[in-house]
C-alpha atoms as a PDB file:
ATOM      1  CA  UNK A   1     107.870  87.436 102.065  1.00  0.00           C
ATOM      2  CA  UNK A   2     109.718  90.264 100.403  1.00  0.00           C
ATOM      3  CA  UNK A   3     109.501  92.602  97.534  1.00  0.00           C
ATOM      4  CA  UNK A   4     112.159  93.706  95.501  1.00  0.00           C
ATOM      5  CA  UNK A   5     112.493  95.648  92.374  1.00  0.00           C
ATOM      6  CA  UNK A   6     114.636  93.331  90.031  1.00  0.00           C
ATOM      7  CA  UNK A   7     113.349  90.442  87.930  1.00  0.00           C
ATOM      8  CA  UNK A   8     113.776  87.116  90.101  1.00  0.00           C
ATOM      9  CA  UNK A   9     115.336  84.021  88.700  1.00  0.00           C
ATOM     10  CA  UNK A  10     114.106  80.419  90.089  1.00  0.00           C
ATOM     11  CA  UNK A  11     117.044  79.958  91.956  1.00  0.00           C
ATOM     12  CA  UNK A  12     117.150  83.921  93.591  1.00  0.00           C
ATOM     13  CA  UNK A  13     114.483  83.005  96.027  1.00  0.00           C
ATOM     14  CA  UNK A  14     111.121  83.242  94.030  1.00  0.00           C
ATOM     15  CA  UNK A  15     109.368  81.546  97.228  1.00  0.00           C
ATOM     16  CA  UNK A  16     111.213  84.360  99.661  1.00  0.00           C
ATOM     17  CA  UNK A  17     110.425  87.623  96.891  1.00  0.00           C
ATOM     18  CA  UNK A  18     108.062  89.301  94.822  1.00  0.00           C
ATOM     19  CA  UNK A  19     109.300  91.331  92.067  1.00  0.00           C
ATOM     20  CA  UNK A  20     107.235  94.891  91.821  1.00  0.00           C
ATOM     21  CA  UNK A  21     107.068  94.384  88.271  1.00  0.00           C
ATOM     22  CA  UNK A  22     104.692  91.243  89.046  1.00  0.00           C
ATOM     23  CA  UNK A  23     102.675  93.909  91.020  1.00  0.00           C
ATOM     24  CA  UNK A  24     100.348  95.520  89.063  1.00  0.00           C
ATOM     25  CA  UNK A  25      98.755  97.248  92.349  1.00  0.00           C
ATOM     26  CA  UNK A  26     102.214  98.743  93.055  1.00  0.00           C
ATOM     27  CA  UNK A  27     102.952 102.120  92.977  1.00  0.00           C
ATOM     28  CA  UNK A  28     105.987 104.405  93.590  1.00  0.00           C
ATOM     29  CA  UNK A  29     104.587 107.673  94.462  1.00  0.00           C
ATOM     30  CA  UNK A  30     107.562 110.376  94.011  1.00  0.00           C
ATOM     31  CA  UNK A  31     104.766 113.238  95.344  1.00  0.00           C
ATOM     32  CA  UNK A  32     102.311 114.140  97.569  1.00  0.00           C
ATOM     33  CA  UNK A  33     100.114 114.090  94.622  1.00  0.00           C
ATOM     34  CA  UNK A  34     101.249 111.164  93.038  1.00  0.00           C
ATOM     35  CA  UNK A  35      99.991 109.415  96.126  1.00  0.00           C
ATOM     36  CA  UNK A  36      96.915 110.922  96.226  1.00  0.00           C
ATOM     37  CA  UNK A  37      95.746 109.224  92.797  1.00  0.00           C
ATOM     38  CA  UNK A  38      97.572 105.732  94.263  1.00  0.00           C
ATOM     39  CA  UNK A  39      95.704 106.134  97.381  1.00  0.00           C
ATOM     40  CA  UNK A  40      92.532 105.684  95.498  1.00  0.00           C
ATOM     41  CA  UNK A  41      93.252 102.576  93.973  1.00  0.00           C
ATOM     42  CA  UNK A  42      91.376  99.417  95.440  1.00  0.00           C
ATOM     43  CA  UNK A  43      94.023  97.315  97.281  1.00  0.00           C
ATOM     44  CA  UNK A  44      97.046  99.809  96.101  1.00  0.00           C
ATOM     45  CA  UNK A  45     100.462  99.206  97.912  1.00  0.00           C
ATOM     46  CA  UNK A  46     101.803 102.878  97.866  1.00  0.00           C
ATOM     47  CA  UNK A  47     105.681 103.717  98.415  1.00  0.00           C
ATOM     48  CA  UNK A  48     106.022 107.329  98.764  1.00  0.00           C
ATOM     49  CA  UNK A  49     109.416 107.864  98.184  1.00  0.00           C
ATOM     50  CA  UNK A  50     109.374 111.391 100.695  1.00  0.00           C
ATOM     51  CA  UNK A  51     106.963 109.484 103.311  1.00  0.00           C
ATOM     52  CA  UNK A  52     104.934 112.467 103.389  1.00  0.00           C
ATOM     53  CA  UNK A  53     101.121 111.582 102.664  1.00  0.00           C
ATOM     54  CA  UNK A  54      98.246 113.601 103.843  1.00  0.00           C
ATOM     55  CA  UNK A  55      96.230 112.343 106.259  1.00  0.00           C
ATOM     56  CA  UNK A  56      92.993 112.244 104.413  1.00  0.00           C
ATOM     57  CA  UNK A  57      94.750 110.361 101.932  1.00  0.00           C
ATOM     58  CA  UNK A  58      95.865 107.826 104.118  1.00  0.00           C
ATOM     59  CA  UNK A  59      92.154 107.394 105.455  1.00  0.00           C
ATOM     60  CA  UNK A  60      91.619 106.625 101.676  1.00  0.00           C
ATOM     61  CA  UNK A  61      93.941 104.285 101.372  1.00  0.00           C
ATOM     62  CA  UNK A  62      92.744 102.530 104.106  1.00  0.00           C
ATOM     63  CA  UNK A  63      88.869 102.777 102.777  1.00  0.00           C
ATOM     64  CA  UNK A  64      90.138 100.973  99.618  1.00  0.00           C
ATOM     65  CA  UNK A  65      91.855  98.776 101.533  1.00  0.00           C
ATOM     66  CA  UNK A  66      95.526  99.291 100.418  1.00  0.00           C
ATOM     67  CA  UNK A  67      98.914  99.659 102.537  1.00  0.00           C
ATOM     68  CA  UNK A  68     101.892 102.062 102.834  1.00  0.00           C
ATOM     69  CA  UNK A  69     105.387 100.152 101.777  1.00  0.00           C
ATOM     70  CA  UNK A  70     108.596 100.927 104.137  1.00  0.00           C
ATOM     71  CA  UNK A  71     111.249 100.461 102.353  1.00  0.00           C
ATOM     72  CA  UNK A  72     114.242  99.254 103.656  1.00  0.00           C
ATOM     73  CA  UNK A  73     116.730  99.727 100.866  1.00  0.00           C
ATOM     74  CA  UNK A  74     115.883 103.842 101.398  1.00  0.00           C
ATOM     75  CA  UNK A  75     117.345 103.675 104.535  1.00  0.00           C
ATOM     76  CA  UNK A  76     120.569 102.151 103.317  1.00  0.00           C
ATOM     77  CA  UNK A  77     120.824 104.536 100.561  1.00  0.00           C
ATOM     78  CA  UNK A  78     120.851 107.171 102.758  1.00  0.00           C
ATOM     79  CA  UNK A  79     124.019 107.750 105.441  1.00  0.00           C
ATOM     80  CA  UNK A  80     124.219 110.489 108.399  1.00  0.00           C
ATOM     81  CA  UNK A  81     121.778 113.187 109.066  1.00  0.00           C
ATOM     82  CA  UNK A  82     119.830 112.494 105.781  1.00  0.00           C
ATOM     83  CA  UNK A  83     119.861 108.661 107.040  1.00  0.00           C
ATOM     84  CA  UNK A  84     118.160 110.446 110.890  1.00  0.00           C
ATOM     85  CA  UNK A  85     115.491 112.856 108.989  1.00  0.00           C
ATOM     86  CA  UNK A  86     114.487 110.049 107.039  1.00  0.00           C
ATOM     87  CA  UNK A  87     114.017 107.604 109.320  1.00  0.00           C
ATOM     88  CA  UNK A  88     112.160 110.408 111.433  1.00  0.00           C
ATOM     89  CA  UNK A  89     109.694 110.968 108.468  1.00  0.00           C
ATOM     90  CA  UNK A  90     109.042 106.800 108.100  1.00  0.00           C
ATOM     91  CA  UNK A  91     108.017 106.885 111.829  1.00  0.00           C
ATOM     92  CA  UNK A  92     105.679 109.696 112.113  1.00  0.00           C
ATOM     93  CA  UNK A  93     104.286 108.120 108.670  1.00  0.00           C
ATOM     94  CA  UNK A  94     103.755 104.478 111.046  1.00  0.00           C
ATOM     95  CA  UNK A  95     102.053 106.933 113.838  1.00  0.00           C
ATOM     96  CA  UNK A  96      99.985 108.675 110.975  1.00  0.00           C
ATOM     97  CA  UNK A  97      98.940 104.755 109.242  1.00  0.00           C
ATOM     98  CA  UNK A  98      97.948 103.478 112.756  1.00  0.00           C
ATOM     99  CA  UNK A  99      95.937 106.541 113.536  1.00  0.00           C
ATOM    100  CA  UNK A 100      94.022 106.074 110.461  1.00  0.00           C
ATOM    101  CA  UNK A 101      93.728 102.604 110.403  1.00  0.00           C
ATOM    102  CA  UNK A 102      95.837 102.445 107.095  1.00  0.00           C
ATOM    103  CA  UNK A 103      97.570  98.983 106.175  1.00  0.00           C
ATOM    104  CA  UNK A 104     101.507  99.179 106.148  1.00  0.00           C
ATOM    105  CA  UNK A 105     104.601  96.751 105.302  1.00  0.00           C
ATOM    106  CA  UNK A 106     108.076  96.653 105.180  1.00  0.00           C
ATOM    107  CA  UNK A 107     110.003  95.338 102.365  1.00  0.00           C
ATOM    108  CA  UNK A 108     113.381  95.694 100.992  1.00  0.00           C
ATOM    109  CA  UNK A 109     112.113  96.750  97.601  1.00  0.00           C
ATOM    110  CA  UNK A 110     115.946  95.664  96.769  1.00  0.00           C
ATOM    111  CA  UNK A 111     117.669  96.705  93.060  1.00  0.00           C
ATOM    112  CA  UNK A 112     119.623  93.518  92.694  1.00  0.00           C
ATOM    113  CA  UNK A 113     120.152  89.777  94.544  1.00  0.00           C
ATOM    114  CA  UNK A 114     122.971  91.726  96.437  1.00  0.00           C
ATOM    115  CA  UNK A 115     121.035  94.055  98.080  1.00  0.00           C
ATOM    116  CA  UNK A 116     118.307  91.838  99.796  1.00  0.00           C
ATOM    117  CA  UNK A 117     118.306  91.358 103.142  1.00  0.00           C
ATOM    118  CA  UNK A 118     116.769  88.299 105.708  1.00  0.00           C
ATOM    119  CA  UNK A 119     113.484  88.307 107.250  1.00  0.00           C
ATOM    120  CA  UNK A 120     115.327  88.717 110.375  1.00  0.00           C
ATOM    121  CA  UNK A 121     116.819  92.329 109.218  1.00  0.00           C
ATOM    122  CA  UNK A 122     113.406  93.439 107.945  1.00  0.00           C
ATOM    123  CA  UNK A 123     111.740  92.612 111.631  1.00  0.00           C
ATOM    124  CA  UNK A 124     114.741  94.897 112.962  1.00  0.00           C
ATOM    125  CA  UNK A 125     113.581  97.298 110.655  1.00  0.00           C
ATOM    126  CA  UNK A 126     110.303  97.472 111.727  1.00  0.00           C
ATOM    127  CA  UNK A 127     111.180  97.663 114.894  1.00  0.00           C
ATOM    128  CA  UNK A 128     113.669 100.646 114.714  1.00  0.00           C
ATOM    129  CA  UNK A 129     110.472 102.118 113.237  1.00  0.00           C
ATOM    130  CA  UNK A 130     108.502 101.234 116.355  1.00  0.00           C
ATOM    131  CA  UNK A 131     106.222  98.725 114.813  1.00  0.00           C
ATOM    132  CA  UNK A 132     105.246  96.013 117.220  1.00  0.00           C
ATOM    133  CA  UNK A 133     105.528  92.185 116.923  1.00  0.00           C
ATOM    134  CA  UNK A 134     102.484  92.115 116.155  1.00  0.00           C
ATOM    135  CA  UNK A 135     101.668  95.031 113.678  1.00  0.00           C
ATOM    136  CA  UNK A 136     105.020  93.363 111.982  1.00  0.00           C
ATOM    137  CA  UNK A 137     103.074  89.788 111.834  1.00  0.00           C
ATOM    138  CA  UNK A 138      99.795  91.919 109.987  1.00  0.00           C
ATOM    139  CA  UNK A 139     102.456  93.317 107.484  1.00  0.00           C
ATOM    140  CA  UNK A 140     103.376  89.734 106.633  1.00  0.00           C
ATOM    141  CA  UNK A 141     100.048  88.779 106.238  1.00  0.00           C
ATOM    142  CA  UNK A 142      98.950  91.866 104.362  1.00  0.00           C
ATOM    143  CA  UNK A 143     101.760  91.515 101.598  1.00  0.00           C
ATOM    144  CA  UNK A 144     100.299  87.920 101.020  1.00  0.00           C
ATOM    145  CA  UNK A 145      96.874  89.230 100.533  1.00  0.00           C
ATOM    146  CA  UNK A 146      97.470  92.712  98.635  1.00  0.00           C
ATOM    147  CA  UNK A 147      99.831  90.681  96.158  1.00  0.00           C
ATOM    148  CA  UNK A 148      98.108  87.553  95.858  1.00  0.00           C
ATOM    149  CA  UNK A 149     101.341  86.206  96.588  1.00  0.00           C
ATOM    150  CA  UNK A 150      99.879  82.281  97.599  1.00  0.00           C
ATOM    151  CA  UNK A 151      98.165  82.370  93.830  1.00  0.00           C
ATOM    152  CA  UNK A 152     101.536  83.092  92.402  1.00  0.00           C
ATOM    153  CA  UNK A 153     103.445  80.552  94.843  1.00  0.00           C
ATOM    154  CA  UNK A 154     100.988  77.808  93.596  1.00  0.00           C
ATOM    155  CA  UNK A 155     101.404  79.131  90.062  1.00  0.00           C
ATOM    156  CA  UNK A 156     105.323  78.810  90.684  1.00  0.00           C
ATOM    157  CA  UNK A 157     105.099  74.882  91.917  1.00  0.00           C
ATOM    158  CA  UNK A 158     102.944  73.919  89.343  1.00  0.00           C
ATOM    159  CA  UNK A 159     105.307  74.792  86.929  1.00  0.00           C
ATOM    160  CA  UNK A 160     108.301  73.745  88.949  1.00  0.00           C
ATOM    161  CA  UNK A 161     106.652  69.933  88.676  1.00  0.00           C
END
């Protein structure tokens, strides 16, 4: 399961994606105090575009039961040192989630069809960002839950029919 940021079509992959405009718990936090008010939100998924979120906020976010979004397309945006410091900031962000007990996930949060990427790129993701097999299988669980993806799924085949 995946979540992107363009409008899927039936034949794009609606089973494999999630659009964030289907979200409504979603939230792009361009601030430290943009995700402070997303961090109180009951079951928020917060993507802090810096990765920089106060600890006490995180322990929020995990009291309301809500995760931190890794996104992969950042990363690719990025090249060089930029690309290094970035990837430095998502990892002490992981350390700082699992320390708190906060929720996290990876997604590609991809602009277009072009730019998504397999399940099998995201787990190399997450594991470039130290997460282990395991944390990565709670992430795939936790998107299902926090999106109420298996409503929408059944939602999707009903209409399909």
């Amino acid at each position: 399961m995946d979540i992107v940021r363009f409008e899927l079509s039936a034949n794009e992959g609606a089973g494999r994606a999630l659009s964030v405009s289907s979200l409504p718990n979603f939230f792009d936090a361009a601030n430290a105090l943009a995700a402070k008010q997303a961090c109180r939100k009951k079951g928020a998924l917060v993507h802090p575009s810096s990765y920089e979120i106060d600890d006490g906020d995180l322990l929020e976010l995990s009291r309301a039961g809500g995760a931190v979004v890794f996104s992969f397309s950042d990363v690719l945006s990025e090249r060089g040192f930029r690309r290094s410091i970035l990837i430095s900031k998502m990892r002490l962000l992981l350390t700082a989630c699992r320390k708190r007990g906060t929720g996290f996930l990876f997604a590609t949060l991809a602009k277009d069809a072009s730019q998504m990427r397999s399940a099998r790129e995201l787990t190399a993701f997450a594991a470039v960002l130290g997460a282990t097999d395991v944390e990565r299988k709670e992430a795939e669980k936790k998107i299902t839950s926090l999106s109420g993806a298996s409503a929408k799924l059944k939602n999707l085949a009903q209409v399909e029919k």
